[in-house]
PDB file of N, CA and C in Angstrom:
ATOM      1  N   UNK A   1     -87.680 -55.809  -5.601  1.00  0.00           N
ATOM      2  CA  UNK A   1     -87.070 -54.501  -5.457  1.00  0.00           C
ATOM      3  C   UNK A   1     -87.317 -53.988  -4.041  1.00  0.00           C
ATOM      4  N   UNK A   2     -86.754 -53.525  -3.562  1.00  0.00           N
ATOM      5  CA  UNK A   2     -86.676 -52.708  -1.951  1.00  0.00           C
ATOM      6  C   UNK A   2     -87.051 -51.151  -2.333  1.00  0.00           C
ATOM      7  N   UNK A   3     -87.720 -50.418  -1.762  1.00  0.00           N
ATOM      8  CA  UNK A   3     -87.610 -49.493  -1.141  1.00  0.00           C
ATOM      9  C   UNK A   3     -87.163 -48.652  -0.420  1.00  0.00           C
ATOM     10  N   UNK A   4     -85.909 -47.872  -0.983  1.00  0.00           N
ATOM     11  CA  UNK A   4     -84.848 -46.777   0.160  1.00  0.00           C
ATOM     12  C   UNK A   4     -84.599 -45.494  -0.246  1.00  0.00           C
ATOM     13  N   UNK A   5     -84.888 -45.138   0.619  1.00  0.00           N
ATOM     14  CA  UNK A   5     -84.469 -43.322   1.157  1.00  0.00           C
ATOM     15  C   UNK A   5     -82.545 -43.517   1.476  1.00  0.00           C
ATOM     16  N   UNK A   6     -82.331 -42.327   0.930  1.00  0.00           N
ATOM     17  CA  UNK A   6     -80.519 -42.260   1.483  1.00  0.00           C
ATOM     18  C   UNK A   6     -80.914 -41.035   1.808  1.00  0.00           C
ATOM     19  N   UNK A   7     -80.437 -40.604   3.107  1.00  0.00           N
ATOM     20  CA  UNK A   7     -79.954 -39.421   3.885  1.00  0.00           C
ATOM     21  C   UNK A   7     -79.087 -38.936   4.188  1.00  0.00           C
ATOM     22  N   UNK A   8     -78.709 -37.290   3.884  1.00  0.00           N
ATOM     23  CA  UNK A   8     -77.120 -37.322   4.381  1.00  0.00           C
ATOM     24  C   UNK A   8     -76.800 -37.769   5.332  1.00  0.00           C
ATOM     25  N   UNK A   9     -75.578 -38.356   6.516  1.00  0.00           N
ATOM     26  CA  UNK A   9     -75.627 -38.763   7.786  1.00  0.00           C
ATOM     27  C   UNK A   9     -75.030 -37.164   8.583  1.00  0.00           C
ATOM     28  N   UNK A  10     -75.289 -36.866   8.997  1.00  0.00           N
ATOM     29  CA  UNK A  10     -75.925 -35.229   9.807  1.00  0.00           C
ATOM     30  C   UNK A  10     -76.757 -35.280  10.966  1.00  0.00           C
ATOM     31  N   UNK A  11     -76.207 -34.736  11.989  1.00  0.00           N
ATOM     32  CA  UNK A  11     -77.010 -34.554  12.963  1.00  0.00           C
ATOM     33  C   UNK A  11     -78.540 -34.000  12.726  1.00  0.00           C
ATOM     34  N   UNK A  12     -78.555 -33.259  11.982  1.00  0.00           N
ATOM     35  CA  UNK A  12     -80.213 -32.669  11.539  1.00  0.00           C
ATOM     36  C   UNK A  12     -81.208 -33.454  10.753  1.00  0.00           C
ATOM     37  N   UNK A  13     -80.692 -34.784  10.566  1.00  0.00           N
ATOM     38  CA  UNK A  13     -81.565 -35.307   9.864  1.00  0.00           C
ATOM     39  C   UNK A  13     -81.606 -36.911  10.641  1.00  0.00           C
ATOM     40  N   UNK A  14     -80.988 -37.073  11.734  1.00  0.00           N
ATOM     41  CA  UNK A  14     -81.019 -38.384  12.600  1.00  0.00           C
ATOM     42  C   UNK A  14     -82.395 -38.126  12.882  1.00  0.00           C
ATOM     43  N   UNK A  15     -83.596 -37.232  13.658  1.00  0.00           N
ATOM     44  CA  UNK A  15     -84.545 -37.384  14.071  1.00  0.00           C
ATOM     45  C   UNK A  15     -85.245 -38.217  12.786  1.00  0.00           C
ATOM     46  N   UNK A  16     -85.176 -38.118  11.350  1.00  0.00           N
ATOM     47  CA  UNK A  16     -85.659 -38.692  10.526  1.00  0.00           C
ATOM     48  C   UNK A  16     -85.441 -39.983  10.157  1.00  0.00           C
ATOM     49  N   UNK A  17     -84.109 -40.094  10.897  1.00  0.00           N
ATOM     50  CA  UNK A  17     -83.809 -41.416  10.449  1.00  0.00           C
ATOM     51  C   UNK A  17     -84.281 -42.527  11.628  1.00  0.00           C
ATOM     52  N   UNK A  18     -84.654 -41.776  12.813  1.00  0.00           N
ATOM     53  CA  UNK A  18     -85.107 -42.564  13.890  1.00  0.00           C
ATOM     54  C   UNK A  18     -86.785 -42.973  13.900  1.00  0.00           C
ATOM     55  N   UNK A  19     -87.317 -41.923  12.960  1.00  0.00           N
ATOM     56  CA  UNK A  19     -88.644 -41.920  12.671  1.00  0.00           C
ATOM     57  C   UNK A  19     -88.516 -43.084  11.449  1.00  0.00           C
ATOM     58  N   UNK A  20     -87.900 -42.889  10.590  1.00  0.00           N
ATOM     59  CA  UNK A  20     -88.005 -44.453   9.602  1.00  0.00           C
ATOM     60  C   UNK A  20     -87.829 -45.536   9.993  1.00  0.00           C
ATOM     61  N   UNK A  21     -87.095 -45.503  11.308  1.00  0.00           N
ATOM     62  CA  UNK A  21     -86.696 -47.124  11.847  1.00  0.00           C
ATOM     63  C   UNK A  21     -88.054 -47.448  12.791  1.00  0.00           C
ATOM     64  N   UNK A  22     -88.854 -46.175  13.506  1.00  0.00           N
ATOM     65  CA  UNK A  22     -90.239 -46.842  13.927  1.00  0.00           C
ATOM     66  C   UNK A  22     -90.849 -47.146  13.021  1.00  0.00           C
ATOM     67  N   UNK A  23     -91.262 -46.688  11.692  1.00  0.00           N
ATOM     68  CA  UNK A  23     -91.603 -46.839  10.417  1.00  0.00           C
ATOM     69  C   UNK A  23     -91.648 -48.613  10.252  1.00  0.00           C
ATOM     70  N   UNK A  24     -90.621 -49.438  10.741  1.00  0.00           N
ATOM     71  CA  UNK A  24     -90.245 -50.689   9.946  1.00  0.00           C
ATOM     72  C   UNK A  24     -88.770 -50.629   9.108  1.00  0.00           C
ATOM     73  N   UNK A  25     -87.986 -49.537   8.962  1.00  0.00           N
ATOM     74  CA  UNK A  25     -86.917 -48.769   7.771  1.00  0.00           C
ATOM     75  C   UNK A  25     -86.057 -49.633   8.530  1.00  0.00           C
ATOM     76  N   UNK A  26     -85.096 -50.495   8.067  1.00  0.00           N
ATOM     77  CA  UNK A  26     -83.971 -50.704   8.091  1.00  0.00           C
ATOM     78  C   UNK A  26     -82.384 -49.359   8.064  1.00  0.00           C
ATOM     79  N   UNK A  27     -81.552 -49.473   8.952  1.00  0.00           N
ATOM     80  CA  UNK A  27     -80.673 -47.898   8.905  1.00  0.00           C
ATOM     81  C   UNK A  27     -79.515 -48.925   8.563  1.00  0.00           C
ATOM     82  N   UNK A  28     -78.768 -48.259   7.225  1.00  0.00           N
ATOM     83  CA  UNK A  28     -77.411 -48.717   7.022  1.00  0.00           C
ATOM     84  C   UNK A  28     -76.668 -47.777   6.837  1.00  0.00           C
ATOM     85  N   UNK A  29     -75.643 -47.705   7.644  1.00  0.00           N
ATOM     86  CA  UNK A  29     -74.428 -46.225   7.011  1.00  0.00           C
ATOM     87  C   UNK A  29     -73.681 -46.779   5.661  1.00  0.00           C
ATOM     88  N   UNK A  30     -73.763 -45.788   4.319  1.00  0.00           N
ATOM     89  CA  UNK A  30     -72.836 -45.947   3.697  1.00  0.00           C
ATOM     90  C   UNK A  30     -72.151 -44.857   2.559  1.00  0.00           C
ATOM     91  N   UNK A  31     -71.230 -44.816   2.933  1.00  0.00           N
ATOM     92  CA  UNK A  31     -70.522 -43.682   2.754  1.00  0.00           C
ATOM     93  C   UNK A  31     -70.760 -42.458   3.705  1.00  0.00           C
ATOM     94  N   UNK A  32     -70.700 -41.042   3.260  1.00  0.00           N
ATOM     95  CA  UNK A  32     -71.835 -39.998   4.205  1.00  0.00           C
ATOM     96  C   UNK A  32     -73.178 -40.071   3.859  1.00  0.00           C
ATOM     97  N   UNK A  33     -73.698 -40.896   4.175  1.00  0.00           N
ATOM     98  CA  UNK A  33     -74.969 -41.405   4.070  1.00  0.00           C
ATOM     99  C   UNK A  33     -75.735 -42.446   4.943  1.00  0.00           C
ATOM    100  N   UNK A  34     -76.902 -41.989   4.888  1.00  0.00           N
ATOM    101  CA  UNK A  34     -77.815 -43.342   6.058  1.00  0.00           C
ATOM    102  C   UNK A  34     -78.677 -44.224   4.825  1.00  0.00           C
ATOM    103  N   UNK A  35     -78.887 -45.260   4.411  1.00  0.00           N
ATOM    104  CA  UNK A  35     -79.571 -45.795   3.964  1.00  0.00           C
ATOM    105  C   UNK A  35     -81.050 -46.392   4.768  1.00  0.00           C
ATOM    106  N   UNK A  36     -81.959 -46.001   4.475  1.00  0.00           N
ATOM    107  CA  UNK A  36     -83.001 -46.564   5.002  1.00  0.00           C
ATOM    108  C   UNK A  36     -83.886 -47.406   4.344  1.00  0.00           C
ATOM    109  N   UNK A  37     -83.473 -48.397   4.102  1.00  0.00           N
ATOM    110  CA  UNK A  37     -84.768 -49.523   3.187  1.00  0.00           C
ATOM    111  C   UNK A  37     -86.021 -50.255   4.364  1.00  0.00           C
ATOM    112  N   UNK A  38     -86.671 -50.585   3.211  1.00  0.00           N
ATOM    113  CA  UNK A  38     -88.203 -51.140   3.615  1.00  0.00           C
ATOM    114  C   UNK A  38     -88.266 -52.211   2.927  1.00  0.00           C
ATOM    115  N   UNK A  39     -88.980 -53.267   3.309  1.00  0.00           N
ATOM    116  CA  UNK A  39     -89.392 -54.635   2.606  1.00  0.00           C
ATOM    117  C   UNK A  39     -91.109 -54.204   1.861  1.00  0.00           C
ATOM    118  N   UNK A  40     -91.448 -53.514   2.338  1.00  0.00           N
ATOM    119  CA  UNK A  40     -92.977 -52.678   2.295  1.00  0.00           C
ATOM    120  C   UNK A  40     -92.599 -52.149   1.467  1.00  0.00           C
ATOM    121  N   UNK A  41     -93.798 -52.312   0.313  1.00  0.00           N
ATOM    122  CA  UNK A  41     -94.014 -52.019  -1.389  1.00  0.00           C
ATOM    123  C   UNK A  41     -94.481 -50.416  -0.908  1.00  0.00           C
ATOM    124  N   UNK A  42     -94.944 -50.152   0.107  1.00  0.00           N
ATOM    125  CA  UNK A  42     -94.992 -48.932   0.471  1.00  0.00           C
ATOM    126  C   UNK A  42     -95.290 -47.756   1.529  1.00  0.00           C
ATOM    127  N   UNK A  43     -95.032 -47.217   1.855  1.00  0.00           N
ATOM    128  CA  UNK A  43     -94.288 -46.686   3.489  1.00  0.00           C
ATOM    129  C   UNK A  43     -94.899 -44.632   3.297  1.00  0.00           C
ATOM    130  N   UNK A  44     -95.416 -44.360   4.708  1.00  0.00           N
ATOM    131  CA  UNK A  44     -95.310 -43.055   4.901  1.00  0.00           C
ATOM    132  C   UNK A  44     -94.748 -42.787   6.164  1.00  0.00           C
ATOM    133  N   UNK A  45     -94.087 -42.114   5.931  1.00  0.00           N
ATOM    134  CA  UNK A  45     -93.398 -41.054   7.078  1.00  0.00           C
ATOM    135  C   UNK A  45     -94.071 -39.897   7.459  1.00  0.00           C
ATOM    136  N   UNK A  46     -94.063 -39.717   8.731  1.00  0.00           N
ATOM    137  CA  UNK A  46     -94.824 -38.417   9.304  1.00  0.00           C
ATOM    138  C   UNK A  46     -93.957 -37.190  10.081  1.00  0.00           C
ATOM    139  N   UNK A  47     -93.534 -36.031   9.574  1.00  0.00           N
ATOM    140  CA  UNK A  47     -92.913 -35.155  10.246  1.00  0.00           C
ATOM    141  C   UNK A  47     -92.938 -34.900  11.703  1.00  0.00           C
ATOM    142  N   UNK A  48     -94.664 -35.211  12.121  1.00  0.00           N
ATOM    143  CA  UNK A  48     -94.899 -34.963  13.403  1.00  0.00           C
ATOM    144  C   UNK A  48     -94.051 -35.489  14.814  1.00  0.00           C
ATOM    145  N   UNK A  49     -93.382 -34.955  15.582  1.00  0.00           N
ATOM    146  CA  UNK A  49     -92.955 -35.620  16.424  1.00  0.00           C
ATOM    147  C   UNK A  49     -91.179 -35.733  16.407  1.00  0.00           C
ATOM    148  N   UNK A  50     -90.470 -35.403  14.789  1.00  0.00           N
ATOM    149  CA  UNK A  50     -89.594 -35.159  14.417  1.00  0.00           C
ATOM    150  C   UNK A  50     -88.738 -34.261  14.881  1.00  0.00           C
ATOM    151  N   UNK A  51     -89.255 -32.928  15.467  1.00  0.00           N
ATOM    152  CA  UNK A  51     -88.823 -31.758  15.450  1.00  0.00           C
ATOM    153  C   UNK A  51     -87.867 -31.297  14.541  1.00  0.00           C
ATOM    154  N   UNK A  52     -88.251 -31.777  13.315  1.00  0.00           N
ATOM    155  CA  UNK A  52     -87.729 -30.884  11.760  1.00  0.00           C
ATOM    156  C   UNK A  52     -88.136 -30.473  11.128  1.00  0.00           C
ATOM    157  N   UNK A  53     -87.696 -29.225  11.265  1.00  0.00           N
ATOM    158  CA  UNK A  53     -87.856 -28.133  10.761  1.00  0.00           C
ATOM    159  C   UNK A  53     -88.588 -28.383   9.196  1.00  0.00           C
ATOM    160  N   UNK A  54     -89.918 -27.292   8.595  1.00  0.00           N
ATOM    161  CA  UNK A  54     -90.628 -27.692   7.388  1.00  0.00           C
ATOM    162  C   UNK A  54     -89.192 -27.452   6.236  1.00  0.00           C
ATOM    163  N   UNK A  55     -88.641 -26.714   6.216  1.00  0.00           N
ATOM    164  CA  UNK A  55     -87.232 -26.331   5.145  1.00  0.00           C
ATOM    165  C   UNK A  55     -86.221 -28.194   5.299  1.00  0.00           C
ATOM    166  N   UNK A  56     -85.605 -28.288   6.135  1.00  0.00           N
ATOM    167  CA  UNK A  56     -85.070 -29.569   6.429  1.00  0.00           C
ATOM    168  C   UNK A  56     -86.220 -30.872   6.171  1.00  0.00           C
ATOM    169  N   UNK A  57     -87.035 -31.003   6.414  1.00  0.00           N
ATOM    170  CA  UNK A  57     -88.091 -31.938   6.069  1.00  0.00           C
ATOM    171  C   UNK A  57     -88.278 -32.163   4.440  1.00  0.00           C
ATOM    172  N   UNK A  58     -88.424 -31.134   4.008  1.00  0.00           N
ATOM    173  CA  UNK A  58     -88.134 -30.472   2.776  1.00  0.00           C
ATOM    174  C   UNK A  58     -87.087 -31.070   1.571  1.00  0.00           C
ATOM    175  N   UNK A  59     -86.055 -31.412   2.720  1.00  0.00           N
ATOM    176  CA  UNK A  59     -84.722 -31.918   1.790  1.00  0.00           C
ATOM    177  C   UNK A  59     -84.279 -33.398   1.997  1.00  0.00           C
ATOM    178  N   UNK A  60     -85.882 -33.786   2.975  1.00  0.00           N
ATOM    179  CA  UNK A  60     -84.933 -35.049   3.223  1.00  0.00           C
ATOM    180  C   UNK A  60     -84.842 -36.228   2.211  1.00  0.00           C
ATOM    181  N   UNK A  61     -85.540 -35.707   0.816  1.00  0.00           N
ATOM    182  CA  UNK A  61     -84.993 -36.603  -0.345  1.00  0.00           C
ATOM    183  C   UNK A  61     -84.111 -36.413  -1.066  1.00  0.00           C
ATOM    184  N   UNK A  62     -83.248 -35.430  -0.811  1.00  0.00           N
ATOM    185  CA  UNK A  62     -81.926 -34.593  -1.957  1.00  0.00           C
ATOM    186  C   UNK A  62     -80.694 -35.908  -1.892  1.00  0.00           C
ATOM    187  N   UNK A  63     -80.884 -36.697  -1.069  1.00  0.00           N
ATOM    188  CA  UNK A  63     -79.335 -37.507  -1.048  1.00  0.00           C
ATOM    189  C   UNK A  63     -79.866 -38.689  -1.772  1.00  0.00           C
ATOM    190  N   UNK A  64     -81.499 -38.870  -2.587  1.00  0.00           N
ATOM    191  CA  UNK A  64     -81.591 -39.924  -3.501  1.00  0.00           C
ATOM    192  C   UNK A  64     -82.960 -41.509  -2.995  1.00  0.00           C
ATOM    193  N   UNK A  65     -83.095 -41.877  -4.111  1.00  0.00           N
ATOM    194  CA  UNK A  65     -84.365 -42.385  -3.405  1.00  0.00           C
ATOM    195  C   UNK A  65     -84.597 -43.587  -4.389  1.00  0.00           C
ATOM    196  N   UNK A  66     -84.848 -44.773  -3.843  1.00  0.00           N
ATOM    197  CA  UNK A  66     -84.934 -45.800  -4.691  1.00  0.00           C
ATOM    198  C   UNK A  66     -86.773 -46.580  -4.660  1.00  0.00           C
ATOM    199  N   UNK A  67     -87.412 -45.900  -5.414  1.00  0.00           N
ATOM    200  CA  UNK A  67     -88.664 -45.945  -5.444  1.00  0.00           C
ATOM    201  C   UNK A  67     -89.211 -44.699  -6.003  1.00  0.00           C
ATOM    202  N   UNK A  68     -90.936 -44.492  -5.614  1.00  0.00           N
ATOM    203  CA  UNK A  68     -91.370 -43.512  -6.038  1.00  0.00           C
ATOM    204  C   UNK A  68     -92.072 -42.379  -5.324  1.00  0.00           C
ATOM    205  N   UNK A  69     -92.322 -41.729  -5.174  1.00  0.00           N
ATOM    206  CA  UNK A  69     -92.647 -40.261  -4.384  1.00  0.00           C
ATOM    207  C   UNK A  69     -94.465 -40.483  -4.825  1.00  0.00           C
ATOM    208  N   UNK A  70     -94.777 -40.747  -4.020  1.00  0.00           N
ATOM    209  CA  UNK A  70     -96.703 -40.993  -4.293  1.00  0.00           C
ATOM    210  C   UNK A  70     -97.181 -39.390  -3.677  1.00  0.00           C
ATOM    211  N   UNK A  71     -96.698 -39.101  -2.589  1.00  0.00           N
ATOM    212  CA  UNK A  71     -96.655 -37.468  -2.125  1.00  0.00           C
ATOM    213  C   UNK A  71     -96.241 -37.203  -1.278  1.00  0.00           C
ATOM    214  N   UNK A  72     -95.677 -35.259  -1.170  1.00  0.00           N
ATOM    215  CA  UNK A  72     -94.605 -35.141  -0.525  1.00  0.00           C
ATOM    216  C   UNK A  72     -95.329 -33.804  -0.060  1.00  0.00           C
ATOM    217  N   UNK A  73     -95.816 -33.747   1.271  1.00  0.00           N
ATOM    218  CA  UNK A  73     -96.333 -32.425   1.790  1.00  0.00           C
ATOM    219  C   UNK A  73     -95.048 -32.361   2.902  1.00  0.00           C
ATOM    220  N   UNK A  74     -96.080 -31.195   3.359  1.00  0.00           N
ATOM    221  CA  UNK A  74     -94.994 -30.452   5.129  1.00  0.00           C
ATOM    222  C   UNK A  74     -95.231 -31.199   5.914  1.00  0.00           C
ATOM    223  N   UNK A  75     -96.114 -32.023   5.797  1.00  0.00           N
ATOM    224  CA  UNK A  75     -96.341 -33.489   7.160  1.00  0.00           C
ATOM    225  C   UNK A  75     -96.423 -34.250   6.949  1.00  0.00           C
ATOM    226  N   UNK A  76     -96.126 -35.002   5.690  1.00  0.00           N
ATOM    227  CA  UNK A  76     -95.764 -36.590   5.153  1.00  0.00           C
ATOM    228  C   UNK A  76     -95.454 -36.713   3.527  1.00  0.00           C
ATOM    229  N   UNK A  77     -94.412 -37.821   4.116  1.00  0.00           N
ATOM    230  CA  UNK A  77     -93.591 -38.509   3.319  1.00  0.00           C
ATOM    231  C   UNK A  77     -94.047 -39.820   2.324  1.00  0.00           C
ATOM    232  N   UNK A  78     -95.159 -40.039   1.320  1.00  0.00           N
ATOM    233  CA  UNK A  78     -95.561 -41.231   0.512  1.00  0.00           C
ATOM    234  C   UNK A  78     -95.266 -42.172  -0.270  1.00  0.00           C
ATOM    235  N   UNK A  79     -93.987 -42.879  -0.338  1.00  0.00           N
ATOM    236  CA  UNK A  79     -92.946 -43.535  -1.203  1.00  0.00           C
ATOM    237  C   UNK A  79     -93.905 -44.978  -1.081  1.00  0.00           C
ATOM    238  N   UNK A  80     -93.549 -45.471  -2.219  1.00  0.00           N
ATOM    239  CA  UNK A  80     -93.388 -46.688  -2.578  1.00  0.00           C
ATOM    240  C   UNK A  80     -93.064 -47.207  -3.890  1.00  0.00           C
ATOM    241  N   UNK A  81     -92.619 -48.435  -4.122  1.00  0.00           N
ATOM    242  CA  UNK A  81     -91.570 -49.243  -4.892  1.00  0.00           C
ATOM    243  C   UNK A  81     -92.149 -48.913  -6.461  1.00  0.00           C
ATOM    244  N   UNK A  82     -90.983 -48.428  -7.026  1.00  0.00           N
ATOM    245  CA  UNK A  82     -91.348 -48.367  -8.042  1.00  0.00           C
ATOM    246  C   UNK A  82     -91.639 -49.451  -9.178  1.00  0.00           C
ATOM    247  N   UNK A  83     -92.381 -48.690  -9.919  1.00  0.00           N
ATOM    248  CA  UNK A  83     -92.903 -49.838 -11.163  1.00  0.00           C
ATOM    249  C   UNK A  83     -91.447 -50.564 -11.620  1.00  0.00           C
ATOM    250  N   UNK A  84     -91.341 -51.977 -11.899  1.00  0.00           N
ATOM    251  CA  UNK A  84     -90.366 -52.612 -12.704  1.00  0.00           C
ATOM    252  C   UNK A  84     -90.445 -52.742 -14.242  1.00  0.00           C
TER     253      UNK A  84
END
């Protein structure tokens, strides 16, 4: 199983998607959407350095998520692959 974040594709949320690709995140456009997968059973993201906003940071799981949310503060992101 892979590990992916979908993001709307939006200018306000590219800083995030540029932060998942230092991450290791693979970026695929599909549809209005960025797909970001990982081969890594499990991955954190760090707001810092982003310049997004805590509200936008906030939402950057609303477009869907293929794994599990381990934790979700104002300065990081804790996903990894969910149980099969």
């Amino acid at each position: 199983m892979t590990l992916a974040v979908y993001v709307l594709d939006v200018p306000e949320f590219q800083p995030l998607a540029r932060t998942a690709q230092k991450a290791g995140m693979r970026l695929r456009r599909t549809g209005d959407y960025l797909e970001l997968s990982s081969p890594d059973r499990q991955l954190v993201l760090s707001r810092e350095g982003t310049g997004i906003r805590t509200a936008l940071w906030h939402a950057a799981l609303t477009g869907g998520l293929d794994g599990r949310i381990v934790s979700f503060t104002s300065e990081t992101i804790h996903l990894e692959e969910a149980p099969r």
